[in-house]
PDB file of N, CA and C in Angstrom:
ATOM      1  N   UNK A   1      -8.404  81.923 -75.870  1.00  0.00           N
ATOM      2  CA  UNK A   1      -7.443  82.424 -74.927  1.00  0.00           C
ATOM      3  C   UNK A   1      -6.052  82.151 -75.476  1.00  0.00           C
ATOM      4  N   UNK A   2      -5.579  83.290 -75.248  1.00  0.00           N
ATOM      5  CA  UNK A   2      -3.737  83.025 -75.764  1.00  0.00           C
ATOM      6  C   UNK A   2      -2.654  83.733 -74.842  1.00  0.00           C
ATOM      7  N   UNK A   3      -1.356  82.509 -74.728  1.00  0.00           N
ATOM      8  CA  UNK A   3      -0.638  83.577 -73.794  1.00  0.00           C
ATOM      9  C   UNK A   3       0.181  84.510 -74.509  1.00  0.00           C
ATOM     10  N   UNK A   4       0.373  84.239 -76.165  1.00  0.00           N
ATOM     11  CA  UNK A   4       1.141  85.375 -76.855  1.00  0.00           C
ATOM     12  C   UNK A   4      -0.132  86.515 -77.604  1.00  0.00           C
ATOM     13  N   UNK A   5      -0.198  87.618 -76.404  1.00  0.00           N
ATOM     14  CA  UNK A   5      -1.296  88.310 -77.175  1.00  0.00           C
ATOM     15  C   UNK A   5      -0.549  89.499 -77.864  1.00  0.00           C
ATOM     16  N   UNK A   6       0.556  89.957 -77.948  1.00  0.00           N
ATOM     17  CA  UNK A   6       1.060  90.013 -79.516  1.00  0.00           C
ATOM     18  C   UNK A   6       0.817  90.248 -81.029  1.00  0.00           C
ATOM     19  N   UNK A   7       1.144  88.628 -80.378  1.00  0.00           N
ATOM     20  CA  UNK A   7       0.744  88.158 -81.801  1.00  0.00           C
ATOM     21  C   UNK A   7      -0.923  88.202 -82.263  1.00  0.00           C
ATOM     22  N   UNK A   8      -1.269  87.666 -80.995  1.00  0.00           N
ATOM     23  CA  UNK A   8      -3.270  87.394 -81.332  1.00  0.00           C
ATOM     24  C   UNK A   8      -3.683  88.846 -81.833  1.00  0.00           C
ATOM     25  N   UNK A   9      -3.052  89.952 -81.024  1.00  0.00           N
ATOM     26  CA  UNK A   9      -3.484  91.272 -81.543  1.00  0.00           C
ATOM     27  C   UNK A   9      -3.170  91.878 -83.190  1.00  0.00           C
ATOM     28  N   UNK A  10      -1.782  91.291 -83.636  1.00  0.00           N
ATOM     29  CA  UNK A  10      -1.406  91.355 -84.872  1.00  0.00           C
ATOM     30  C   UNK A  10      -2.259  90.422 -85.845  1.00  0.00           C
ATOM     31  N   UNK A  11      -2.521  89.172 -85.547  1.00  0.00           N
ATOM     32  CA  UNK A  11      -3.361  88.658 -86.745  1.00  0.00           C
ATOM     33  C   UNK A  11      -4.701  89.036 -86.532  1.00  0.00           C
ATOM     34  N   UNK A  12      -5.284  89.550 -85.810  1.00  0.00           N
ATOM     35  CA  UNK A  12      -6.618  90.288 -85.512  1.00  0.00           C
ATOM     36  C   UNK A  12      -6.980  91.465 -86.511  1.00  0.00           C
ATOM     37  N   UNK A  13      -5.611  92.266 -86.059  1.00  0.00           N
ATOM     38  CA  UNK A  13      -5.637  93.286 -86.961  1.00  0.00           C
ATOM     39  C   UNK A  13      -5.339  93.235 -88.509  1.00  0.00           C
ATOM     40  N   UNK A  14      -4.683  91.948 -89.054  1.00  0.00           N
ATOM     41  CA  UNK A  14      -4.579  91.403 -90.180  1.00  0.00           C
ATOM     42  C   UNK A  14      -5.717  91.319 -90.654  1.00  0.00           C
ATOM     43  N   UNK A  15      -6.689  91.257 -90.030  1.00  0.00           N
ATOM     44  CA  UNK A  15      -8.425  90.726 -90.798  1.00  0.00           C
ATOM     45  C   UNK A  15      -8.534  88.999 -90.459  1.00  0.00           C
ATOM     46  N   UNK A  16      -7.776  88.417 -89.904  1.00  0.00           N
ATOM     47  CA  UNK A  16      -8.174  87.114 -88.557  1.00  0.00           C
ATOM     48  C   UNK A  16      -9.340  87.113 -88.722  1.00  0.00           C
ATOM     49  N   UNK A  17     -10.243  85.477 -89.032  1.00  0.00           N
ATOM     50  CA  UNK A  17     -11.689  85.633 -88.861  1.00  0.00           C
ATOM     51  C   UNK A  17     -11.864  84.460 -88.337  1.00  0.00           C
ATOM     52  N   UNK A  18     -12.406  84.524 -86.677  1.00  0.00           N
ATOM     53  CA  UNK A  18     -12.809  83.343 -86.578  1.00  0.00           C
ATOM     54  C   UNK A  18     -13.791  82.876 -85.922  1.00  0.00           C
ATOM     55  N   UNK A  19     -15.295  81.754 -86.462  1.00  0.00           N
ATOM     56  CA  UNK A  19     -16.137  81.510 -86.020  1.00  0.00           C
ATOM     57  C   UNK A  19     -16.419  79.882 -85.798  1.00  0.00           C
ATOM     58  N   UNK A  20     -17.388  79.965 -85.299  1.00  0.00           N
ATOM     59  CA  UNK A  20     -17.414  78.321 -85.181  1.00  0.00           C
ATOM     60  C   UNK A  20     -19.310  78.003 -85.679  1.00  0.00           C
ATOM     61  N   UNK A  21     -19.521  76.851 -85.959  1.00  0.00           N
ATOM     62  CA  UNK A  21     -20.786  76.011 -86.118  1.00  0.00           C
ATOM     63  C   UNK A  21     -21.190  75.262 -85.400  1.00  0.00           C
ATOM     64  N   UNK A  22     -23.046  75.305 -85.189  1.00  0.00           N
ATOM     65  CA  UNK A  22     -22.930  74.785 -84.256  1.00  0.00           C
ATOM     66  C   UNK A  22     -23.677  73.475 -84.468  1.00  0.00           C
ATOM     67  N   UNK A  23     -23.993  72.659 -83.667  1.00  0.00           N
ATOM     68  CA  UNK A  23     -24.282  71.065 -84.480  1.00  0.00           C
ATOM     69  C   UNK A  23     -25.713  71.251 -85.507  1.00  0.00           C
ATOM     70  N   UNK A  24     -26.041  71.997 -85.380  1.00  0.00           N
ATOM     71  CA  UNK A  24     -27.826  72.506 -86.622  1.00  0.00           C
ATOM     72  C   UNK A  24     -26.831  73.371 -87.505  1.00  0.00           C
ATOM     73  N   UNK A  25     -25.817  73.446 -87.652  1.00  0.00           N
ATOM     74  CA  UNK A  25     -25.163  74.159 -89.021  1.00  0.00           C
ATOM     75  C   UNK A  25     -25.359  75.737 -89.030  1.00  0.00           C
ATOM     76  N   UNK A  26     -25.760  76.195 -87.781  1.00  0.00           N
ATOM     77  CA  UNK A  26     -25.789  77.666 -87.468  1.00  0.00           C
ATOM     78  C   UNK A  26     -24.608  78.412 -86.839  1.00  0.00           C
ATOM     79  N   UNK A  27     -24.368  79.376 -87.998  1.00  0.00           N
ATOM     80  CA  UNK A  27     -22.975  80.216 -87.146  1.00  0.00           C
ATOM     81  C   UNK A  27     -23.436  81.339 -86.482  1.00  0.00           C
ATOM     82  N   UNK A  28     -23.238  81.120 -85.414  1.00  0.00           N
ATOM     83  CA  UNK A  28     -23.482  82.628 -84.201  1.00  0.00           C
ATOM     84  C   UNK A  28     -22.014  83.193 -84.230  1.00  0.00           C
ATOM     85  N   UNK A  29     -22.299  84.316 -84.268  1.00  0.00           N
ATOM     86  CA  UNK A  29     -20.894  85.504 -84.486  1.00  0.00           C
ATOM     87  C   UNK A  29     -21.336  86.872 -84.248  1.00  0.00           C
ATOM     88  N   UNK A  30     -20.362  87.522 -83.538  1.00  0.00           N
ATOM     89  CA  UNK A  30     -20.557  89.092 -83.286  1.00  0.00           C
ATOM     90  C   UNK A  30     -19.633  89.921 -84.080  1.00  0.00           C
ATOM     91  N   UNK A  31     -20.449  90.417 -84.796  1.00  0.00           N
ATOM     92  CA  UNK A  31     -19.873  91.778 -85.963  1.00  0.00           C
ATOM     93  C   UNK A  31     -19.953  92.942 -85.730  1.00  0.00           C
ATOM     94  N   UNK A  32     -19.959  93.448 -84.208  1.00  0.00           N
ATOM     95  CA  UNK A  32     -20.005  94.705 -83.872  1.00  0.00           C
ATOM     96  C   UNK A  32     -20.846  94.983 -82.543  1.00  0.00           C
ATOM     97  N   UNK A  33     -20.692  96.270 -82.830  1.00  0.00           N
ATOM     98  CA  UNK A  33     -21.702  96.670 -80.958  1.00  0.00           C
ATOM     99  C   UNK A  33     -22.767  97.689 -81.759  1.00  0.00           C
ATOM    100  N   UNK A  34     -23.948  97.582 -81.675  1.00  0.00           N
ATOM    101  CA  UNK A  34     -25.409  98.690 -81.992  1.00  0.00           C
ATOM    102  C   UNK A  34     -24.708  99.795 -81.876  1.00  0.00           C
ATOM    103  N   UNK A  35     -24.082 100.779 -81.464  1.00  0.00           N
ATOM    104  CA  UNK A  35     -23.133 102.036 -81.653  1.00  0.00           C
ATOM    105  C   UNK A  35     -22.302 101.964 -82.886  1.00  0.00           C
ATOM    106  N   UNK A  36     -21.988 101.260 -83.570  1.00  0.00           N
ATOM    107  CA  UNK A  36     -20.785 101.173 -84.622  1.00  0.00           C
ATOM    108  C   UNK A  36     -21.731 101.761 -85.779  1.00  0.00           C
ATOM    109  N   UNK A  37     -20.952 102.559 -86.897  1.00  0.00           N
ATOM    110  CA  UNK A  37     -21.756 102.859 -87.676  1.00  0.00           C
ATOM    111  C   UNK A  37     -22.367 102.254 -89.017  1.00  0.00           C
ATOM    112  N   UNK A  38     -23.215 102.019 -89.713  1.00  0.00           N
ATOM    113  CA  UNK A  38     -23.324 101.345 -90.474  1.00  0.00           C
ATOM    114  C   UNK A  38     -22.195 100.843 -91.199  1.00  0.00           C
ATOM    115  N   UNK A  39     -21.396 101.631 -91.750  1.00  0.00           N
ATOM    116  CA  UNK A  39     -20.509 101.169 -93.102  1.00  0.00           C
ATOM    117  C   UNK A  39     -19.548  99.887 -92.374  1.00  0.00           C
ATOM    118  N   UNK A  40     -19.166 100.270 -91.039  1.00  0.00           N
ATOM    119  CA  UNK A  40     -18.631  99.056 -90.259  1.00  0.00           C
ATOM    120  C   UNK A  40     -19.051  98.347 -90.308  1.00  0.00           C
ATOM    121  N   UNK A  41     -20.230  98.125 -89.432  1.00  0.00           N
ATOM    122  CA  UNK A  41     -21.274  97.372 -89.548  1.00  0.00           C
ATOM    123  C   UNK A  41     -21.361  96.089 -91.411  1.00  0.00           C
ATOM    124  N   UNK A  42     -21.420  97.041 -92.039  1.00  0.00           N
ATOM    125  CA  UNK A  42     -21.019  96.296 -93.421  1.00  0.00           C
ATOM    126  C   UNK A  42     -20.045  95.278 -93.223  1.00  0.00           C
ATOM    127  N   UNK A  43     -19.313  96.677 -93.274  1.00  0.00           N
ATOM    128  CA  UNK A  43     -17.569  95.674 -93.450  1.00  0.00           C
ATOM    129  C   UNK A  43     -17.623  94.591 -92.819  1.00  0.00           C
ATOM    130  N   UNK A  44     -18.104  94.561 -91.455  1.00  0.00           N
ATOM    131  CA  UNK A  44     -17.614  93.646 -90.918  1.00  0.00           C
ATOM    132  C   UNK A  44     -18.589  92.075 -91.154  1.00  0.00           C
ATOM    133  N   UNK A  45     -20.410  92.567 -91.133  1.00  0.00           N
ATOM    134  CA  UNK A  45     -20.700  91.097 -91.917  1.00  0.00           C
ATOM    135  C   UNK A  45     -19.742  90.697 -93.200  1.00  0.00           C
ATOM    136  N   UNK A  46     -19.589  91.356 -94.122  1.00  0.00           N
ATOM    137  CA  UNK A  46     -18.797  90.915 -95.937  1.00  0.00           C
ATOM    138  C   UNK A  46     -17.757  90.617 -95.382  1.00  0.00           C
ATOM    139  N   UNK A  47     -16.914  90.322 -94.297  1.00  0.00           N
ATOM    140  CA  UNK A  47     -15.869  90.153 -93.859  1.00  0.00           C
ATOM    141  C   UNK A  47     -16.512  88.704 -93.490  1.00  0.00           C
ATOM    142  N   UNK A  48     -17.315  88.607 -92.581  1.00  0.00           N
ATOM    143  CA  UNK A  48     -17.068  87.335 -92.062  1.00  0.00           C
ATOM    144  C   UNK A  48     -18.096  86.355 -93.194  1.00  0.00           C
ATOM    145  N   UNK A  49     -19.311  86.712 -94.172  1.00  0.00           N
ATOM    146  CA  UNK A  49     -19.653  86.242 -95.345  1.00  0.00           C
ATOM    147  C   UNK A  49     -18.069  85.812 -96.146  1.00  0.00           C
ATOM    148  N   UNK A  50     -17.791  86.627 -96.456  1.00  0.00           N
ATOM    149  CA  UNK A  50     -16.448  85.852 -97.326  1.00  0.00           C
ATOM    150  C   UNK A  50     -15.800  84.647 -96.573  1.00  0.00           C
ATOM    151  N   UNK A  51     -15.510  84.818 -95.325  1.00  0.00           N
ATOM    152  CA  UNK A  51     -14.802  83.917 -94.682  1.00  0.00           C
ATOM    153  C   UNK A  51     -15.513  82.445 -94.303  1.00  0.00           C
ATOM    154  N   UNK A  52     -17.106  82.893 -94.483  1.00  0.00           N
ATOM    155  CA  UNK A  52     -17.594  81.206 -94.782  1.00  0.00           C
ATOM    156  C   UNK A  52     -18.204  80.763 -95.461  1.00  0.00           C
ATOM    157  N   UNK A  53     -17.920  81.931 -96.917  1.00  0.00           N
ATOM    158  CA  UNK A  53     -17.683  81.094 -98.194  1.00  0.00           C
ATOM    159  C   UNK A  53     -16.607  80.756 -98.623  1.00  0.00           C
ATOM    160  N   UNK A  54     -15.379  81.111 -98.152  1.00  0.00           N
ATOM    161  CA  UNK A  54     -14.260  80.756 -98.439  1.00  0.00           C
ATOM    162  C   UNK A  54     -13.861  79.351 -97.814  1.00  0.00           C
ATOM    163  N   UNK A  55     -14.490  78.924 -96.625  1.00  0.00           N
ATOM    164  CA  UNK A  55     -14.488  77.552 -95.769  1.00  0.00           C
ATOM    165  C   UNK A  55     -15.420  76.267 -96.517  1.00  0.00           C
ATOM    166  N   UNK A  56     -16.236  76.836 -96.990  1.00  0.00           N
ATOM    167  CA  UNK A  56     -17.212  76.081 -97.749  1.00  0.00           C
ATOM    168  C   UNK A  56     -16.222  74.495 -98.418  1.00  0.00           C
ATOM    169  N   UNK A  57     -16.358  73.651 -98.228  1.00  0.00           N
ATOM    170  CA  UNK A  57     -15.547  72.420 -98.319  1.00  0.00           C
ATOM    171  C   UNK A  57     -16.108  71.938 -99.988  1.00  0.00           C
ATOM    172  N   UNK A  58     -15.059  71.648-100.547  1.00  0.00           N
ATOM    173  CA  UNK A  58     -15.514  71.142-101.831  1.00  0.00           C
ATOM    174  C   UNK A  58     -16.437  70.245-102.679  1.00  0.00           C
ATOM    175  N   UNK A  59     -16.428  69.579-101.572  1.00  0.00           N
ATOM    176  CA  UNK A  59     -17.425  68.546-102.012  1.00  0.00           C
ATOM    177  C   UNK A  59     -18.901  68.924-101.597  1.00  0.00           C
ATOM    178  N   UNK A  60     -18.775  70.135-100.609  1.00  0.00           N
ATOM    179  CA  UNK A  60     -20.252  70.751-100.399  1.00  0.00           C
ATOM    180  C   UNK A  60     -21.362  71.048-102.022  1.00  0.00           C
ATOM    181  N   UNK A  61     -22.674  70.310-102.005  1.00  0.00           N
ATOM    182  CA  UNK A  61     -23.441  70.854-103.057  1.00  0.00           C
ATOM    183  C   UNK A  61     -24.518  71.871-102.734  1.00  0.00           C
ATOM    184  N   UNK A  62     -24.749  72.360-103.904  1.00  0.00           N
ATOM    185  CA  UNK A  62     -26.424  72.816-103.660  1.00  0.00           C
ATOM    186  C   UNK A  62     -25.831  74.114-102.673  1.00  0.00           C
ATOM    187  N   UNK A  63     -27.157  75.046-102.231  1.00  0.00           N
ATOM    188  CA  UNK A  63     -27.086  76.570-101.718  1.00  0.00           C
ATOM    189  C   UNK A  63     -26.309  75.897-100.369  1.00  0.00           C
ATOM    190  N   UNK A  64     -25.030  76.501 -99.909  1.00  0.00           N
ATOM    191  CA  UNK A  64     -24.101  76.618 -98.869  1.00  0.00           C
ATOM    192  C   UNK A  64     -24.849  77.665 -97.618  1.00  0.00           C
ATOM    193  N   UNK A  65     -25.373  78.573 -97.982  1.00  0.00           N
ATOM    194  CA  UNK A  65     -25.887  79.793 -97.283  1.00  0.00           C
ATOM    195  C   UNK A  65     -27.441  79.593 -97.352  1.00  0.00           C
ATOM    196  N   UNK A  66     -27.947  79.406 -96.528  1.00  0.00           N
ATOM    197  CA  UNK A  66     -29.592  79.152 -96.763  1.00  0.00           C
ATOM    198  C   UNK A  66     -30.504  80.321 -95.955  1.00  0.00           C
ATOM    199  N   UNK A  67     -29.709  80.829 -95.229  1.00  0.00           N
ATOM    200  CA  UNK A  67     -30.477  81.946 -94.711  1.00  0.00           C
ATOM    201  C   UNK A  67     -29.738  82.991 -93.597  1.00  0.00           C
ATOM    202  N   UNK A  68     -29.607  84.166 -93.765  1.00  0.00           N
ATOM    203  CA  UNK A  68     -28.860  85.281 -92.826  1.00  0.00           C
ATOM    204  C   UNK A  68     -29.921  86.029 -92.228  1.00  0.00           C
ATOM    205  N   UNK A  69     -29.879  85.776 -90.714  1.00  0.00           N
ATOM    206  CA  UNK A  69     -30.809  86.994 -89.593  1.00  0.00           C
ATOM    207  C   UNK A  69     -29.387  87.683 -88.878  1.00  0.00           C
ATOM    208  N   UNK A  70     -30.295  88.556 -88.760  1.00  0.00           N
ATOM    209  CA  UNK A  70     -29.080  89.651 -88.148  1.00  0.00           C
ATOM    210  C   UNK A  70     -29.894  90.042 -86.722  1.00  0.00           C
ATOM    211  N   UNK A  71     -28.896  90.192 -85.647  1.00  0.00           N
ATOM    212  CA  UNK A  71     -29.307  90.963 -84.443  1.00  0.00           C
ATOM    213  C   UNK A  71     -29.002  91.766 -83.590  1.00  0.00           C
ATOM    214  N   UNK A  72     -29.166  92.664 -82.768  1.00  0.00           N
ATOM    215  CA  UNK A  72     -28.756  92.329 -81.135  1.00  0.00           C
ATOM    216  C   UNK A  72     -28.539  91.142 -80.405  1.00  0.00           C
ATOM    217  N   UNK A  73     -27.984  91.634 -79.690  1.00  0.00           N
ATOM    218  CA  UNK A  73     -27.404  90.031 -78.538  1.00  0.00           C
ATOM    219  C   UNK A  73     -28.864  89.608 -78.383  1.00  0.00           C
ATOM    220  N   UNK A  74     -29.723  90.232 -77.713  1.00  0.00           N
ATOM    221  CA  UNK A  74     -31.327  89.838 -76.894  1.00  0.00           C
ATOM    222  C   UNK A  74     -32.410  90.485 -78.352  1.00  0.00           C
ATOM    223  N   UNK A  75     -31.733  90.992 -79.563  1.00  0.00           N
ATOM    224  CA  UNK A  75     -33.209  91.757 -80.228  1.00  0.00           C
ATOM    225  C   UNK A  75     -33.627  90.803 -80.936  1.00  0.00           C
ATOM    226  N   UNK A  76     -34.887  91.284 -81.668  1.00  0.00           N
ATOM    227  CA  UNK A  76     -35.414  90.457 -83.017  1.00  0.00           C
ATOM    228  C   UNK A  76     -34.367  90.144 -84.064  1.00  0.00           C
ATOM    229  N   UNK A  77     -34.652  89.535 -84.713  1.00  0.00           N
ATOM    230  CA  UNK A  77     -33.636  88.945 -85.708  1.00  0.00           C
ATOM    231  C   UNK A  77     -34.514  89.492 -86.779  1.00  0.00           C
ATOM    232  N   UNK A  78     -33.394  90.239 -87.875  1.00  0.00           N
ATOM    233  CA  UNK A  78     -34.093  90.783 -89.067  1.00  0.00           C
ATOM    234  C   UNK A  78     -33.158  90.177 -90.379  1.00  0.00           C
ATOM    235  N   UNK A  79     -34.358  88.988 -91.118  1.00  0.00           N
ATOM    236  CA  UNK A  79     -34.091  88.382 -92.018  1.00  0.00           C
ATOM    237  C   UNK A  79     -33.352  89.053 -93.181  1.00  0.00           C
ATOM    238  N   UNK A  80     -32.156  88.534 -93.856  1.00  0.00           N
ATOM    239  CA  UNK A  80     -31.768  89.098 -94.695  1.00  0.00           C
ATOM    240  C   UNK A  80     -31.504  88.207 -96.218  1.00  0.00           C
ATOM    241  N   UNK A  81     -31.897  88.395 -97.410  1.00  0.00           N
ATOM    242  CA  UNK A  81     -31.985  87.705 -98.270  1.00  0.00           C
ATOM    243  C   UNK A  81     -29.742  86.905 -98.670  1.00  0.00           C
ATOM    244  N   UNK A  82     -30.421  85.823 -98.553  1.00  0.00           N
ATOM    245  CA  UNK A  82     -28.831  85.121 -98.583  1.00  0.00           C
ATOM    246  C   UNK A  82     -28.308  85.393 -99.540  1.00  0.00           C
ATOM    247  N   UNK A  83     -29.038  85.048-100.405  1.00  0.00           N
ATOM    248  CA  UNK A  83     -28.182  85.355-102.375  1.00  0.00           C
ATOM    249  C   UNK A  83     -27.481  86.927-102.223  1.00  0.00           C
ATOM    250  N   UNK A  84     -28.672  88.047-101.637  1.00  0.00           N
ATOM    251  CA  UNK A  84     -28.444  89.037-101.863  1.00  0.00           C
ATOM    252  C   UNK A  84     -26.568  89.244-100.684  1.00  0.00           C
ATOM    253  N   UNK A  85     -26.850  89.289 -99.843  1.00  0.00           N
ATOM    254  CA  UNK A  85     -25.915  89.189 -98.826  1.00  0.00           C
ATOM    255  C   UNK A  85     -24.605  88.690 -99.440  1.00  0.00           C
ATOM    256  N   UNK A  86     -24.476  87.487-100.111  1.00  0.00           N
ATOM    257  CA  UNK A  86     -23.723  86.914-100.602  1.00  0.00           C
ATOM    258  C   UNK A  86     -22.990  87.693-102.017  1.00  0.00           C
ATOM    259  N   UNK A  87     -23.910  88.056-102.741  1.00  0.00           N
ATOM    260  CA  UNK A  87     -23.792  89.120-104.168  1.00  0.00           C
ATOM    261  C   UNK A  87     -23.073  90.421-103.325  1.00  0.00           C
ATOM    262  N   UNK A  88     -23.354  91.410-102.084  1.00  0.00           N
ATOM    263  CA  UNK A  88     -22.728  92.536-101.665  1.00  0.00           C
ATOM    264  C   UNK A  88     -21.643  92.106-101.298  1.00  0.00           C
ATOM    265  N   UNK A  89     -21.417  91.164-100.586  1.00  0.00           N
ATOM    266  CA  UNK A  89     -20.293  90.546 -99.694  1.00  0.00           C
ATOM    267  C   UNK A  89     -19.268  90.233-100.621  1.00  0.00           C
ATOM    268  N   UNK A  90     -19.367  90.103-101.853  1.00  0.00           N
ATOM    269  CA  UNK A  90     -18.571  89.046-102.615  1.00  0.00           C
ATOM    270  C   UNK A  90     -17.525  90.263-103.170  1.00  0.00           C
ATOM    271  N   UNK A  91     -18.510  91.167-104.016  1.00  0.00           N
ATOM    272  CA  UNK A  91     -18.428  92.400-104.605  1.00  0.00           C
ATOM    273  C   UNK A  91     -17.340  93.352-104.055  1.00  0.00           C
TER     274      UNK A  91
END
C-alpha cells in the first residue's frame, strides 16, 4: 500500500519487481491472468526469474533455483525444468 501512487505507478511501469519468500524458501508470485497471451506470459516469468537471480546473495552456494511449477491461482501446478527456465530467462 502507498499513499504516493504516482510514483508506485511510475516504478511499476519501470519494470519494479517485487516478491517475497516464504519461511520453506518458496516464492509465490503472480505473472499474469490465464487470458494474457503467451509471449506476456513469458515476459513476465524471465522478468521475475532474473529478478531472483539477481537477489541471489553472494555467499549463496550450490543450485539457487531448485525447482519452478507454474499455475492458476486454484489449478495444477505444471513442473518446469529450472536450469531450462533459468537458460530462457537469462537469454
Amino acid at each position: 500500500m502507498t499513499f504516493d501512487v504516482a510514483d508506485a505507478v511510475k516504478e511499476i511501469k519501470a519494470g519494479r519487481v517485487e516478491f517475497r519468500v516464504d519461511k520453506t524458501a518458496i516464492v509465490h508470485n503472480s505473472v499474469g491472468k490465464a487470458s494474457f497471451d503467451n509471449q506476456k506470459l513469458f515476459e513476465n516469468v524471465a522478468t521475475l526469474m532474473r529478478a531472483i537471480l539477481k537477489a541471489k546473495p553472494a555467499a549463496a552456494k550450490g543450485q539457487y533455483v531448485k525447482s519452478v511449477t507454474l499455475s492458476t491461482t486454484m489449478g495444477v501446478g505444471i513442473k518446469i525444468d529450472p536450469n531450462a527456465a533459468q537458460k530462457e530467462c537469462v537469454e
